[in-house]
C-alpha atoms as a PDB file:
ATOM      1  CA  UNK A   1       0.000   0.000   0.000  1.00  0.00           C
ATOM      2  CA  UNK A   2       1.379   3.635  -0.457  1.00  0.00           C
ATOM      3  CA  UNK A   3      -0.565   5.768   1.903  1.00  0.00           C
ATOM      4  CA  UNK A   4      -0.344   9.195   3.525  1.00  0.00           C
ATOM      5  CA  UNK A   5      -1.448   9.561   6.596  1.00  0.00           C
ATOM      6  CA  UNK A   6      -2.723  12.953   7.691  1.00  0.00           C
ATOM      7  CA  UNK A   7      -3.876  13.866  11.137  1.00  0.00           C
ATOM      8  CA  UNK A   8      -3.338  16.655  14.179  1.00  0.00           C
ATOM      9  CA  UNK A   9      -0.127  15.933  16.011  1.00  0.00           C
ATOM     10  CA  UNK A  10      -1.847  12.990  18.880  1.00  0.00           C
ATOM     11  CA  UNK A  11      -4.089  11.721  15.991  1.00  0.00           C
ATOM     12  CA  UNK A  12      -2.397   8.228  15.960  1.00  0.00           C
ATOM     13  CA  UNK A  13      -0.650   8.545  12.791  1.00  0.00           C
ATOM     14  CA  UNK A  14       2.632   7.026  14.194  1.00  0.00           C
ATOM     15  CA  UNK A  15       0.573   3.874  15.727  1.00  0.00           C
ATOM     16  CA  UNK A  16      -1.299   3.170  12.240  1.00  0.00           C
ATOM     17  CA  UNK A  17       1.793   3.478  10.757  1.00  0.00           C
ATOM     18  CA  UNK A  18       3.284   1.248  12.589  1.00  0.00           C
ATOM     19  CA  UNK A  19       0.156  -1.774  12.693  1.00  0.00           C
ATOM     20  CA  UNK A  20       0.077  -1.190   8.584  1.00  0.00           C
ATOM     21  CA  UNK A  21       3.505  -2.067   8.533  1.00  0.00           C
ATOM     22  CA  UNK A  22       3.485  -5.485  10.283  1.00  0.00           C
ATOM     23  CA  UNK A  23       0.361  -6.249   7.629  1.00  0.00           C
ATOM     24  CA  UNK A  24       2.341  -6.197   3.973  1.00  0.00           C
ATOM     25  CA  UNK A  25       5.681  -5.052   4.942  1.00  0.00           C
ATOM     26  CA  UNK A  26       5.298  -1.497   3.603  1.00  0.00           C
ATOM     27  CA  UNK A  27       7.440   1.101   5.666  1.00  0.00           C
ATOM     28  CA  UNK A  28       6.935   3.963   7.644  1.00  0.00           C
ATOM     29  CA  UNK A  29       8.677   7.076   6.410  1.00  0.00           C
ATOM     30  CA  UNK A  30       8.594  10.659   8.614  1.00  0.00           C
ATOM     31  CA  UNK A  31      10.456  13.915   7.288  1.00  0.00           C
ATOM     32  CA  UNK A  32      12.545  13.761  10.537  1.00  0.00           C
ATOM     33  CA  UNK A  33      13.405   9.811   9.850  1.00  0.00           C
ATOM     34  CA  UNK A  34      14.998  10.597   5.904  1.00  0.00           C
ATOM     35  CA  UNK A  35      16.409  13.582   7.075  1.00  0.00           C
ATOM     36  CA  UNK A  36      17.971  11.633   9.737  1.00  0.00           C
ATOM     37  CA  UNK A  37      18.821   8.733   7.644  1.00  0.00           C
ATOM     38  CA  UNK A  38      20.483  11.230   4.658  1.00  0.00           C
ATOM     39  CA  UNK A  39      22.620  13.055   7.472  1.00  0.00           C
ATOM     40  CA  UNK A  40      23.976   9.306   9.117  1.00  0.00           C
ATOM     41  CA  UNK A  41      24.634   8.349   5.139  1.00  0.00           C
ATOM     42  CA  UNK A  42      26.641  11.219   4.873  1.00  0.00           C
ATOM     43  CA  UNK A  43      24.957  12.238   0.986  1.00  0.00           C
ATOM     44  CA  UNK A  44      25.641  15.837  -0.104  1.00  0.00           C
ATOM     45  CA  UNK A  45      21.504  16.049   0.684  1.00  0.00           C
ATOM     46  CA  UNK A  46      22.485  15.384   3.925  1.00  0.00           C
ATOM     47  CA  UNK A  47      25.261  17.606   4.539  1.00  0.00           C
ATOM     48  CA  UNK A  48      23.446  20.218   3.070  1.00  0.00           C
ATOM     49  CA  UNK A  49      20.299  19.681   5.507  1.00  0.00           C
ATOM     50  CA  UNK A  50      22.359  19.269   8.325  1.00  0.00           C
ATOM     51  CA  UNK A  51      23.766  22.594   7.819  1.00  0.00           C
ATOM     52  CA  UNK A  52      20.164  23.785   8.250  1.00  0.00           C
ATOM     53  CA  UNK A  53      19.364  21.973  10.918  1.00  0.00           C
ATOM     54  CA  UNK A  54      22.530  23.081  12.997  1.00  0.00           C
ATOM     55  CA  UNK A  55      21.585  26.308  12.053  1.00  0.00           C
ATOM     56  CA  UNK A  56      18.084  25.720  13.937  1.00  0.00           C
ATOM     57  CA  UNK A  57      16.618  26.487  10.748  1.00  0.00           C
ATOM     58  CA  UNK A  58      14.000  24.697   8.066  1.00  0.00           C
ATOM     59  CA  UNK A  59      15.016  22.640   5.586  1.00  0.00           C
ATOM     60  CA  UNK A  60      14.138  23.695   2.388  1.00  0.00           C
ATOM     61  CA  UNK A  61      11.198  22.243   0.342  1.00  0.00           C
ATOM     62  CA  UNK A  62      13.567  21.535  -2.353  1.00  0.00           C
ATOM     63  CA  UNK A  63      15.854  19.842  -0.077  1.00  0.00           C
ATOM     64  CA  UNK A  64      13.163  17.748   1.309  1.00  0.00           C
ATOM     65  CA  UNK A  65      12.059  16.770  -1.983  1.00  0.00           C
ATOM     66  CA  UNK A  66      15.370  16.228  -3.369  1.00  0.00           C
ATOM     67  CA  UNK A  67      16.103  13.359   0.030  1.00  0.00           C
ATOM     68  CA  UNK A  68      12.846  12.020  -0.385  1.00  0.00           C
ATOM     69  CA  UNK A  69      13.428  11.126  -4.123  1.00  0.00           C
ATOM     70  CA  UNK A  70      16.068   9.247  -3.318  1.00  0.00           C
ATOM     71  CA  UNK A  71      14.290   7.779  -0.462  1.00  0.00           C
ATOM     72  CA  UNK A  72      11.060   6.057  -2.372  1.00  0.00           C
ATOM     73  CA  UNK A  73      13.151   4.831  -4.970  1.00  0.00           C
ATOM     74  CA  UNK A  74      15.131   2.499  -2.612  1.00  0.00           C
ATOM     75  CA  UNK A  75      14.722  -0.998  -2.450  1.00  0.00           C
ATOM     76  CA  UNK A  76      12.670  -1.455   0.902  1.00  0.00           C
ATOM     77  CA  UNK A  77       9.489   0.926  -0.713  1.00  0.00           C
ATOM     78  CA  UNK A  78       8.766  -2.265  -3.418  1.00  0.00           C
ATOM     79  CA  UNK A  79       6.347  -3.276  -0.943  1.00  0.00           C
ATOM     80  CA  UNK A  80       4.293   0.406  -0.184  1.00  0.00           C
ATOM     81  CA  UNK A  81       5.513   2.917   2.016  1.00  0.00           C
ATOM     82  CA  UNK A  82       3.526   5.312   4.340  1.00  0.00           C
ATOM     83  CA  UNK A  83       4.176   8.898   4.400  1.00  0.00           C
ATOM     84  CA  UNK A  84       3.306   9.883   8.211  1.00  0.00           C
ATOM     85  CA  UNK A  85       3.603  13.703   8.762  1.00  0.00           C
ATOM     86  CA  UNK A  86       4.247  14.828   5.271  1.00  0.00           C
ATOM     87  CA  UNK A  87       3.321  16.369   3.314  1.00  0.00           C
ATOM     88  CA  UNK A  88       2.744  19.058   5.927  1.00  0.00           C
ATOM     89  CA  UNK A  89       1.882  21.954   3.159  1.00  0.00           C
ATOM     90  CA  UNK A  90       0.269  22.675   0.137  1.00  0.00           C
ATOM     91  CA  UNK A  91       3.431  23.428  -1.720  1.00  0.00           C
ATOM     92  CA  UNK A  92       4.833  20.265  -0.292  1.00  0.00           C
ATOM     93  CA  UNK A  93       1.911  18.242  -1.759  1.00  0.00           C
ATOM     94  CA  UNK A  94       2.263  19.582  -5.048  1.00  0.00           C
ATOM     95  CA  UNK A  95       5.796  18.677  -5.312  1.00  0.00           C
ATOM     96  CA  UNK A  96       5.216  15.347  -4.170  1.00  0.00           C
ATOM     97  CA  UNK A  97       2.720  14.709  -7.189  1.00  0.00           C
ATOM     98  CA  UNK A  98       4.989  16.108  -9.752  1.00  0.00           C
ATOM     99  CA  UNK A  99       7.605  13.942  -7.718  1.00  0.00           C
ATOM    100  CA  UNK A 100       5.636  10.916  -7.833  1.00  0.00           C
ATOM    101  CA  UNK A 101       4.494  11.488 -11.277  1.00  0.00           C
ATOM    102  CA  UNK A 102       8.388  11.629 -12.266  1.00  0.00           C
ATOM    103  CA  UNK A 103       8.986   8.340 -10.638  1.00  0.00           C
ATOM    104  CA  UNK A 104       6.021   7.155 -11.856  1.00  0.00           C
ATOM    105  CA  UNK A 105       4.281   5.641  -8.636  1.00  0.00           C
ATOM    106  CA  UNK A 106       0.749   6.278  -8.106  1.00  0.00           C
ATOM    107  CA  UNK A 107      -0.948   6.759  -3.958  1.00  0.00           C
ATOM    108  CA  UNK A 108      -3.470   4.432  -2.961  1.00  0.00           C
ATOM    109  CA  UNK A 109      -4.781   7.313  -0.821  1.00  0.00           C
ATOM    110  CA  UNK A 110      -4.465  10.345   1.523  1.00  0.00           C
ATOM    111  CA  UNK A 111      -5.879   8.763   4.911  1.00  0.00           C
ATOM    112  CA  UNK A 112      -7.509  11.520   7.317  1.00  0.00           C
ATOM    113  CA  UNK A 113      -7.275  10.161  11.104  1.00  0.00           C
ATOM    114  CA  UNK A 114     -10.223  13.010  12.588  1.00  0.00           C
ATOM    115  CA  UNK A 115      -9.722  12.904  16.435  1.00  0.00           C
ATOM    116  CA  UNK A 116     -11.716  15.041  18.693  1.00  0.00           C
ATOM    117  CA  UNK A 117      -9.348  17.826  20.161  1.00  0.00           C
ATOM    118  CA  UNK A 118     -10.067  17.205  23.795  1.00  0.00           C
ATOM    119  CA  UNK A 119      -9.065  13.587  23.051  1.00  0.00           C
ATOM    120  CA  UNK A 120      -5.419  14.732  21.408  1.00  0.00           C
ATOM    121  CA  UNK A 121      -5.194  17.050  24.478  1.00  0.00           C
ATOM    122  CA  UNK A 122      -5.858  14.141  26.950  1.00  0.00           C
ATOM    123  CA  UNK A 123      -3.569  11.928  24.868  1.00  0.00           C
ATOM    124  CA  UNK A 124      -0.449  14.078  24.703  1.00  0.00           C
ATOM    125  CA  UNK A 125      -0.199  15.678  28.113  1.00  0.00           C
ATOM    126  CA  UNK A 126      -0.319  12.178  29.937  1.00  0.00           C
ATOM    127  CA  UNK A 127       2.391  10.757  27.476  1.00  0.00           C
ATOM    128  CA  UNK A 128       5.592  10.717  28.549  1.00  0.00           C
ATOM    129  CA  UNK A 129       9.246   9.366  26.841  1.00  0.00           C
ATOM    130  CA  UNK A 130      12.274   8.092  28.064  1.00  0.00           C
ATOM    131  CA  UNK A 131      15.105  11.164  28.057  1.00  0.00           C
ATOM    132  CA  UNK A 132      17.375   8.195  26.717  1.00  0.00           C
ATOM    133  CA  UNK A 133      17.960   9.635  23.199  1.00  0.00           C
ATOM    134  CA  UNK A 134      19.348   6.339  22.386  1.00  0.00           C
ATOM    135  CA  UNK A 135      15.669   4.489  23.558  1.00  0.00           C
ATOM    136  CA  UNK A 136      12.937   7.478  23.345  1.00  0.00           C
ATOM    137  CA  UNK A 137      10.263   4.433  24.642  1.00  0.00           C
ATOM    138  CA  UNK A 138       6.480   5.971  24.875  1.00  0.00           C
ATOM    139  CA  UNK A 139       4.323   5.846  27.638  1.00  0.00           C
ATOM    140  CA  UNK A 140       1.028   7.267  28.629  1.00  0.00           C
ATOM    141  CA  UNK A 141       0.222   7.885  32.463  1.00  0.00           C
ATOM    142  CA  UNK A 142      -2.979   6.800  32.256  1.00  0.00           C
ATOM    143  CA  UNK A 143      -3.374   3.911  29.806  1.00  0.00           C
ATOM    144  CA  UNK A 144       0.281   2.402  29.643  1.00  0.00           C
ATOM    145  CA  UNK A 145       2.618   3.470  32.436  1.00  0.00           C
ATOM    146  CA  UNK A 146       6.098   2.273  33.137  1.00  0.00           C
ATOM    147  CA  UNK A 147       5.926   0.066  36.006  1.00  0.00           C
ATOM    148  CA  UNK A 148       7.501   1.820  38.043  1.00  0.00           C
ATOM    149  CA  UNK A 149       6.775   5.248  37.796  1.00  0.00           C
ATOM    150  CA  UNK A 150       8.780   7.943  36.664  1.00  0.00           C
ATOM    151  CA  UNK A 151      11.647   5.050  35.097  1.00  0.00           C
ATOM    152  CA  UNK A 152      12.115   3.657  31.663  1.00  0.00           C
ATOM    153  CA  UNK A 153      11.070  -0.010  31.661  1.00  0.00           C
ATOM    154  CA  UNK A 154      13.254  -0.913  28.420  1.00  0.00           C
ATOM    155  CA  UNK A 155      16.535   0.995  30.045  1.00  0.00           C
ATOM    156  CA  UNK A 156      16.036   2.122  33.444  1.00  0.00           C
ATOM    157  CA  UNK A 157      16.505   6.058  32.730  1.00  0.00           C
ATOM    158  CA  UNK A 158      14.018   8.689  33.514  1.00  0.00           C
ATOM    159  CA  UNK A 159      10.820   9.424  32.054  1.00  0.00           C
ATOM    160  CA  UNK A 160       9.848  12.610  31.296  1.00  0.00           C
ATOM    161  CA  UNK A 161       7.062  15.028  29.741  1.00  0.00           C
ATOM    162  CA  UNK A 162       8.452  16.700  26.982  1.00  0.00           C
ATOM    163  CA  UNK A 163       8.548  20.324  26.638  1.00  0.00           C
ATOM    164  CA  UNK A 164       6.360  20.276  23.089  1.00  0.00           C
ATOM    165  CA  UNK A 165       3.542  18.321  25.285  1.00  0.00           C
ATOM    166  CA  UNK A 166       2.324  20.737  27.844  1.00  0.00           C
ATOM    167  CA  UNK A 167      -1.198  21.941  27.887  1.00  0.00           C
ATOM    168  CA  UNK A 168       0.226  25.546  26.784  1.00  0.00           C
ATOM    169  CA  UNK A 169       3.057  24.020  23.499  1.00  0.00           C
ATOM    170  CA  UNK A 170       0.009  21.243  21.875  1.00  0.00           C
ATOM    171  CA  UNK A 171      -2.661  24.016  21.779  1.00  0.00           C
ATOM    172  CA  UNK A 172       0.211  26.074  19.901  1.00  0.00           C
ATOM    173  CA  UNK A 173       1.077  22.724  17.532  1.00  0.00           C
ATOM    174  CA  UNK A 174      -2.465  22.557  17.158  1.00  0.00           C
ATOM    175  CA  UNK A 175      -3.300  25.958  16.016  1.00  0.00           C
ATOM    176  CA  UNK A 176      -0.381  25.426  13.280  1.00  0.00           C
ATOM    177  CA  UNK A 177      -1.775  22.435  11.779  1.00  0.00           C
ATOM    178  CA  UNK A 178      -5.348  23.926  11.754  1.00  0.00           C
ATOM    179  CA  UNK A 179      -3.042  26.577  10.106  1.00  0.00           C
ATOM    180  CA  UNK A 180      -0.772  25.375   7.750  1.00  0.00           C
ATOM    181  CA  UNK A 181      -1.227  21.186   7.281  1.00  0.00           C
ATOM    182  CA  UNK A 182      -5.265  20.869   7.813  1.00  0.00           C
ATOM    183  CA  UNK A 183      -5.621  22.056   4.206  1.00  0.00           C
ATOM    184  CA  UNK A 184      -4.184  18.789   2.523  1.00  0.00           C
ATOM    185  CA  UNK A 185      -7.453  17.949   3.385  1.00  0.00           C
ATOM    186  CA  UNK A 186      -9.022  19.611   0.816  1.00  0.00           C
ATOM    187  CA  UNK A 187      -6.223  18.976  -1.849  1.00  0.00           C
ATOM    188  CA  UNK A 188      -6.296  15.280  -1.341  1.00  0.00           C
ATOM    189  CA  UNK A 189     -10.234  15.531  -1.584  1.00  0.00           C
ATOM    190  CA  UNK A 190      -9.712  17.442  -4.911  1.00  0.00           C
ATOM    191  CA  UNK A 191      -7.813  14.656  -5.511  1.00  0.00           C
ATOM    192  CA  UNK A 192     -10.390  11.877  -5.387  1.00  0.00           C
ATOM    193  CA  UNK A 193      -7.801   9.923  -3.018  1.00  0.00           C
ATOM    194  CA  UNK A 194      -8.912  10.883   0.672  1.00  0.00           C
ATOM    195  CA  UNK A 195     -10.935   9.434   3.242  1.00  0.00           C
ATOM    196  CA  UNK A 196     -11.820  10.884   6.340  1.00  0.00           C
ATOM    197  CA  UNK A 197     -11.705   8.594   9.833  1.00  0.00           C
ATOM    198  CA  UNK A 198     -13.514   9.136  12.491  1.00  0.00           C
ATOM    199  CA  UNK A 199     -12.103   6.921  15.357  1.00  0.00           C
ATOM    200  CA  UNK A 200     -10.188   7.125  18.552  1.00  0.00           C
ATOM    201  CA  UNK A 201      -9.191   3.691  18.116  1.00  0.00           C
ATOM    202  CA  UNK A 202      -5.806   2.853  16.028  1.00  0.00           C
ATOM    203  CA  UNK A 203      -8.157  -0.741  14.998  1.00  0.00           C
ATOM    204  CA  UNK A 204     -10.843   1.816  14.148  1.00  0.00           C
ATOM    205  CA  UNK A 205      -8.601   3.583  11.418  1.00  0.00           C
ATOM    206  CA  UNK A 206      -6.833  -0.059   9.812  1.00  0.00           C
ATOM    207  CA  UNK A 207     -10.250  -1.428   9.896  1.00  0.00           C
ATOM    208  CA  UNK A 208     -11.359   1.481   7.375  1.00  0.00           C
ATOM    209  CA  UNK A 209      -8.413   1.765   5.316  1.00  0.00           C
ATOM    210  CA  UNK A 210      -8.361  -2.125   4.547  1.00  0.00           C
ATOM    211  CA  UNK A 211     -11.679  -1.760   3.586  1.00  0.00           C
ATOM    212  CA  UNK A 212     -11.427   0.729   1.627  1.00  0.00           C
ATOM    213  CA  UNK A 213      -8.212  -0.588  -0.287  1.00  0.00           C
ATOM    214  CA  UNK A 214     -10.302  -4.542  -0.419  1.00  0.00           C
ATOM    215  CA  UNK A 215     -12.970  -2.396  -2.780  1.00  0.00           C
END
């Protein structure tokens, strides 16, 4: 399958990702995770967007596009791949059609995960990770603590609430999505590739989109 997935930041979208994956061996791909990946390879991308990123500032569009070219073309994306958190803009989305057009693969579909905000507020300011940088394990206070509280159960190091997932930072990150990503909504729709899911429930969502791709 070759998905996006597009969602508010505490939709789920890393979860789906992550169940879809274990179904046909398609693979998760995240701006930060090629960005990462081009930087560890050492590719002039990388160097370049490492620059950026050093700098504290955005990579580029064309940069993005550029590491991401090389990125679906690689062996492992044979099977599908899922695009979780990008595109994040318009302009973004209308490079990655002329991208994908290029390259000639073709989306399944643009996959809206539509969570009620009071849920993705609940969700993200009980979550906490493990300050390991190394382990980053994800818990949630109320639904899947660490047994003992306050330690990592995978390595033993503290677990923390990050600084991005106060009450104050996700009604910020959600006032820029309603901002600048909701809109793929309504490109995706022109489209004729999106559906909309209603569902707290990561089963919810797979149940839909297998559906959907069975018709």
């Amino acid at each position: 399958m070759k998905l996006i997935l597009l969602g508010a930041p505490g939709a789920g979208k890393g979860t789906v990702a992550k169940l879809l994956t274990k179904m046909d061996g398609s693979v998760q791909i995240s701006t930060g995770d090629i960005l990462r990946g081009a930087v560890q390879a050492g590719s002039d991308l990388g160097k370049q967007a490492q620059a950026f990123m050093n700098a504290g500032d955005l990579v580029p569009d064309e940069l993005i596009m550029g590491i991401m070219e090389t990125r679906l073309q690689e062996p492992d994306c044979e099977k599908g791949f899922l695009l979780d958190g990008f595109p994040r803009t318009i302009p973004q989305a209308e490079a990655l059609k002329v991208l994908l057009g290029k390259i000639g693969i073709e989306l399944d579909m643009a996959v809206n995960i539509d969570v009620p905000r009071d849920v993705i507020l609940d969700r993200l300011t009980t979550r906490r990770t493990c300050s390991n940088g190394d382990c980053q394990a994800i818990y949630n206070i109320k639904s899947s603590p660490p047994k003992q509280e306050g330690v990592c159960d995978k390595c033993g190091s503290p677990v923390i609430q990050r600084e991005d997932e106060t009450e104050e930072a996700i009604s910020h990150r959600l006032e820029t999505y309603n901002e600048k990503t909701a809109p793929l909504i309504g490109f995706y729709d022109n489209e004729g590739i999106l559906i909309t899911v209603t569902a707290t429930s990561s089963e919810a969502v797979i149940a839909a989109i297998t559906e959907k791709l069975g018709q």
